[in-house]
C-alpha atoms as a PDB file:
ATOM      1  CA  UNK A   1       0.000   0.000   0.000  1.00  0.00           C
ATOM      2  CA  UNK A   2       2.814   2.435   0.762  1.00  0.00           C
ATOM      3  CA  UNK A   3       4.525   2.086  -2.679  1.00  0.00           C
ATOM      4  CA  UNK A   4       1.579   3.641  -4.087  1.00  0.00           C
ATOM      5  CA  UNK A   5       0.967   6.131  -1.834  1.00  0.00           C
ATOM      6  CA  UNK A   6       2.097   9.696  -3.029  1.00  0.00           C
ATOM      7  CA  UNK A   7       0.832  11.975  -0.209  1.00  0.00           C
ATOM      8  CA  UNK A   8       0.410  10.706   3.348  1.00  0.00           C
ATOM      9  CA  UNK A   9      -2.872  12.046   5.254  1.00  0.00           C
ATOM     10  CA  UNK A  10      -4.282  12.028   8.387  1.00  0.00           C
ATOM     11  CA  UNK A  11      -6.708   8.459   7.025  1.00  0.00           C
ATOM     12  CA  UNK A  12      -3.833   6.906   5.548  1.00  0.00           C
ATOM     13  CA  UNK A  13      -1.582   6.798   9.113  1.00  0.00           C
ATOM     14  CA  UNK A  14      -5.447   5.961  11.019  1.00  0.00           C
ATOM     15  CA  UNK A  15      -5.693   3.024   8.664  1.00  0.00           C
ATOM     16  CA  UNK A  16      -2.388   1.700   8.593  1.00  0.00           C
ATOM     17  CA  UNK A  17      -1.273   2.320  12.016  1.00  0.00           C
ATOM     18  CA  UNK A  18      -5.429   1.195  13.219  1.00  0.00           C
ATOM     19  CA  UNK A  19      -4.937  -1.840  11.285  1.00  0.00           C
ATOM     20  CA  UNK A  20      -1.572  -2.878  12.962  1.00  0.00           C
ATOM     21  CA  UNK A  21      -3.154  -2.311  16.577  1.00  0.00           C
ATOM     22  CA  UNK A  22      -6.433  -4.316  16.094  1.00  0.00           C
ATOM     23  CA  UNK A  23      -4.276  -7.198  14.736  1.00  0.00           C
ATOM     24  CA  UNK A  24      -1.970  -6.671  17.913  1.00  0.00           C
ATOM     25  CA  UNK A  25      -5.418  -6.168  20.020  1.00  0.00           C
ATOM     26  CA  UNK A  26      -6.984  -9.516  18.968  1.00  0.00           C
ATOM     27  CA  UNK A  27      -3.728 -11.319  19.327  1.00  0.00           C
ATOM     28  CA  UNK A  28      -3.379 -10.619  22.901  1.00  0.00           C
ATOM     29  CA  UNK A  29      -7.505 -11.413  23.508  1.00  0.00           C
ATOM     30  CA  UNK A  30      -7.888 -14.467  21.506  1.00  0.00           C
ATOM     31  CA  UNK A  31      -4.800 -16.605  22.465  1.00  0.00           C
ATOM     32  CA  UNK A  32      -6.364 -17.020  26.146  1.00  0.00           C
ATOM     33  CA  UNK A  33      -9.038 -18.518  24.405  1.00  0.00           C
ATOM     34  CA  UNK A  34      -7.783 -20.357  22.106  1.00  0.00           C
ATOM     35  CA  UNK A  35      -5.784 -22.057  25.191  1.00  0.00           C
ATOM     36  CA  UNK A  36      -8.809 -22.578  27.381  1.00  0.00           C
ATOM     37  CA  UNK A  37     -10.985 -23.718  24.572  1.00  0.00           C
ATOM     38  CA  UNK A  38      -8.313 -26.620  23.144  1.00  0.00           C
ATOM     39  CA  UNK A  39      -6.115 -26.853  26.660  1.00  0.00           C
ATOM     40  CA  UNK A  40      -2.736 -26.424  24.413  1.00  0.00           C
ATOM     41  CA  UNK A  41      -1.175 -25.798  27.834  1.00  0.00           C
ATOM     42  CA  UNK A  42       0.222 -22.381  28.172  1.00  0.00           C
ATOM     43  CA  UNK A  43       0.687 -20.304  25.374  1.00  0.00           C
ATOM     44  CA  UNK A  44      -0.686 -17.241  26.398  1.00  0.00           C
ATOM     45  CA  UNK A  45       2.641 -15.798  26.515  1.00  0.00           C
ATOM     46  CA  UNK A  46       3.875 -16.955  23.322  1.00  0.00           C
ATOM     47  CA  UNK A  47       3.058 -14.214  21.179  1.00  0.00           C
ATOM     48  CA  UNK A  48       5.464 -12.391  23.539  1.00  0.00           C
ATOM     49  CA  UNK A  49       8.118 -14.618  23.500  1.00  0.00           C
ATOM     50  CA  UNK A  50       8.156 -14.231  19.866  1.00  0.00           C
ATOM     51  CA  UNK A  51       8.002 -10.566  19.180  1.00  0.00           C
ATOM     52  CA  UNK A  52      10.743 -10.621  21.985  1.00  0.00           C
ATOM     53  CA  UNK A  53      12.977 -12.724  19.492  1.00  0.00           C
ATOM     54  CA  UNK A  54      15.739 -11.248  17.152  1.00  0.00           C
ATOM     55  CA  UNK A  55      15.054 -13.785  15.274  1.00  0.00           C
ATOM     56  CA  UNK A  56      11.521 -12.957  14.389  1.00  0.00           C
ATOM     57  CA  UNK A  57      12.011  -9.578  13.354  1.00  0.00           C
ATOM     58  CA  UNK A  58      14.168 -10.429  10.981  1.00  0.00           C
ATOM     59  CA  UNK A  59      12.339 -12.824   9.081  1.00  0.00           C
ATOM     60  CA  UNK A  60       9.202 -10.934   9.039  1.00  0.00           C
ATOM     61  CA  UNK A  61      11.127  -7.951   7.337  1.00  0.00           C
ATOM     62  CA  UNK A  62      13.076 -10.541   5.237  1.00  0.00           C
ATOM     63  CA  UNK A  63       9.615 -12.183   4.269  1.00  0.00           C
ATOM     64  CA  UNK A  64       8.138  -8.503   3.752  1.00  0.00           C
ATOM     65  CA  UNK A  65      10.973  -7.436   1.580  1.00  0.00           C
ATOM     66  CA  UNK A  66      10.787 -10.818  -0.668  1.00  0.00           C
ATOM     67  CA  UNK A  67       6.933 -10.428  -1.072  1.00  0.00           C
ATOM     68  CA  UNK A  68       7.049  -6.489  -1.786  1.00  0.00           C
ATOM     69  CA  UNK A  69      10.511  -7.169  -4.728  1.00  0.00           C
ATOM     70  CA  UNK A  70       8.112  -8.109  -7.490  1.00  0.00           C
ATOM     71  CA  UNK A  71       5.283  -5.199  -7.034  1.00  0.00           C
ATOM     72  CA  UNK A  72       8.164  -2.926  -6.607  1.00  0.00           C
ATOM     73  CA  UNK A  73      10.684  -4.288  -9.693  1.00  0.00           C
ATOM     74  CA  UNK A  74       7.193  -4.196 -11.884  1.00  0.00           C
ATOM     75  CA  UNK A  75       6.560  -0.557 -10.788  1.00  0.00           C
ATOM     76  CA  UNK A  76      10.261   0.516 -11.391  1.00  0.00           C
ATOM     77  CA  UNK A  77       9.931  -1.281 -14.970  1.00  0.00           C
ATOM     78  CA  UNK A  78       6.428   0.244 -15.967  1.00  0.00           C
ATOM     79  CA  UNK A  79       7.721   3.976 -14.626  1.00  0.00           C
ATOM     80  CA  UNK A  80      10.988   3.777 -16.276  1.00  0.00           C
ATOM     81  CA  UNK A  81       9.954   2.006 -19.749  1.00  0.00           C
ATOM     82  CA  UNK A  82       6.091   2.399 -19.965  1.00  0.00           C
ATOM     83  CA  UNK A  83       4.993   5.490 -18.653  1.00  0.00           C
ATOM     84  CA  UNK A  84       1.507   7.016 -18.212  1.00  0.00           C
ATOM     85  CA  UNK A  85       0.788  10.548 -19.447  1.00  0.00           C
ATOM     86  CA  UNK A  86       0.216  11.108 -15.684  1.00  0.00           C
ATOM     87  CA  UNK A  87       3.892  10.134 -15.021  1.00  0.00           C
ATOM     88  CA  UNK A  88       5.288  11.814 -17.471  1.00  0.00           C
ATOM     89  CA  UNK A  89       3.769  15.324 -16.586  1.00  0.00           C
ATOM     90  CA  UNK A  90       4.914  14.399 -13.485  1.00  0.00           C
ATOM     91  CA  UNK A  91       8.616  13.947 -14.371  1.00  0.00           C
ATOM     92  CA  UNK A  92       8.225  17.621 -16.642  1.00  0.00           C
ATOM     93  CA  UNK A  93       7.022  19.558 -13.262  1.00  0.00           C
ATOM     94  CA  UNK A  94       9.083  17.511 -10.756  1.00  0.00           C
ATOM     95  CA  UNK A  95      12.020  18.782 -12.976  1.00  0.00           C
ATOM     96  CA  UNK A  96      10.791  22.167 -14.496  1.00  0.00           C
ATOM     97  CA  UNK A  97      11.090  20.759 -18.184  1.00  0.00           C
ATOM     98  CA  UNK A  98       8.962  22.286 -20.861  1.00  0.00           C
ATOM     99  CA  UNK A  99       7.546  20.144 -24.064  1.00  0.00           C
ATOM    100  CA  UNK A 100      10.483  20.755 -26.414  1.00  0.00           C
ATOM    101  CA  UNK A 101      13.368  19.902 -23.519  1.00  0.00           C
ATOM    102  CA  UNK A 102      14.750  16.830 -24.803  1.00  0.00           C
ATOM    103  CA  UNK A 103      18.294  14.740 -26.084  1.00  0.00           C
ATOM    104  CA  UNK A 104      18.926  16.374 -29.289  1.00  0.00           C
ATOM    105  CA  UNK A 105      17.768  13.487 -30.601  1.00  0.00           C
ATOM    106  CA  UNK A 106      14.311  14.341 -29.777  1.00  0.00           C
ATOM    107  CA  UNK A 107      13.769  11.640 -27.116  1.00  0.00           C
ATOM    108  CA  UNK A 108      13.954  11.803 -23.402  1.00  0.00           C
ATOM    109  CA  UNK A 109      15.992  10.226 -20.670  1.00  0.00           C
ATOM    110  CA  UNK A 110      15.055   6.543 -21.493  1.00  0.00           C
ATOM    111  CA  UNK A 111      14.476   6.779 -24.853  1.00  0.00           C
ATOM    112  CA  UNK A 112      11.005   8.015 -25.624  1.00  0.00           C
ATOM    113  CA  UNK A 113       9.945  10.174 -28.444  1.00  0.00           C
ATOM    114  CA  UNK A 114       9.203  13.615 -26.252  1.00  0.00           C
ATOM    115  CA  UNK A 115       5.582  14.921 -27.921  1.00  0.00           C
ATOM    116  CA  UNK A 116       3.999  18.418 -27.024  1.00  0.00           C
ATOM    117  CA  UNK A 117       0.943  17.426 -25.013  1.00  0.00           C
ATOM    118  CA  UNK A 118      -2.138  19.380 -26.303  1.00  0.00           C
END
């Protein structure tokens, strides 16, 4: 969700930071539970064990970071080679270029033929 996210509001952090609390909220209320409902023995602590670990926080970022590669690698390759009109008016303001600033050649940074946009 955050690699397409442009501008960060006041909903986006409510939602994203809401989200991560429930799931910590009904983590903590439904392992007690879980262990009085099966009789697992006691694991009500377990969830704080493992957020304790080094271990854990590592391979949830690791896991995070190999799930997130291929949206990101696709976005980078779409931006770079495909464009959208959007993107490229975005490029022109982000870096004050007018229609006709180009490569001599007439094409832009990657390679594109640089039209005036009517």
């Amino acid at each position: 969700m955050a690699i397409s996210i442009s501008h960060w509001h006041f909903l986006t952090h409510l939602g994203i930071w809401g989200s991560l609390a429930i799931f910590v909220i009904f983590i903590v209320a439904y392992t007690p539970i879980i262990w009085h409902t099966l009789k697992m023995g006691n694991i009500y602590w377990s969830f704080f064990h493992l957020v304790g670990s080094a271990n854990f926080w590592f391979y949830l970022l690791l896991t995070l970071a190999l799930i997130l590669l291929p949206a990101w690698i696709a976005k980078v390759l779409q931006w770079t080679y495909f464009p959208r009109n959007w993107q490229i008016l975005r490029e022109r303001e982000r870096y004050n270029l007018s229609d006709d600033t180009c490569l001599p050649n007439g094409k832009d940074r990657v390679g594109h033929e640089m039209k005036p946009i009517a």
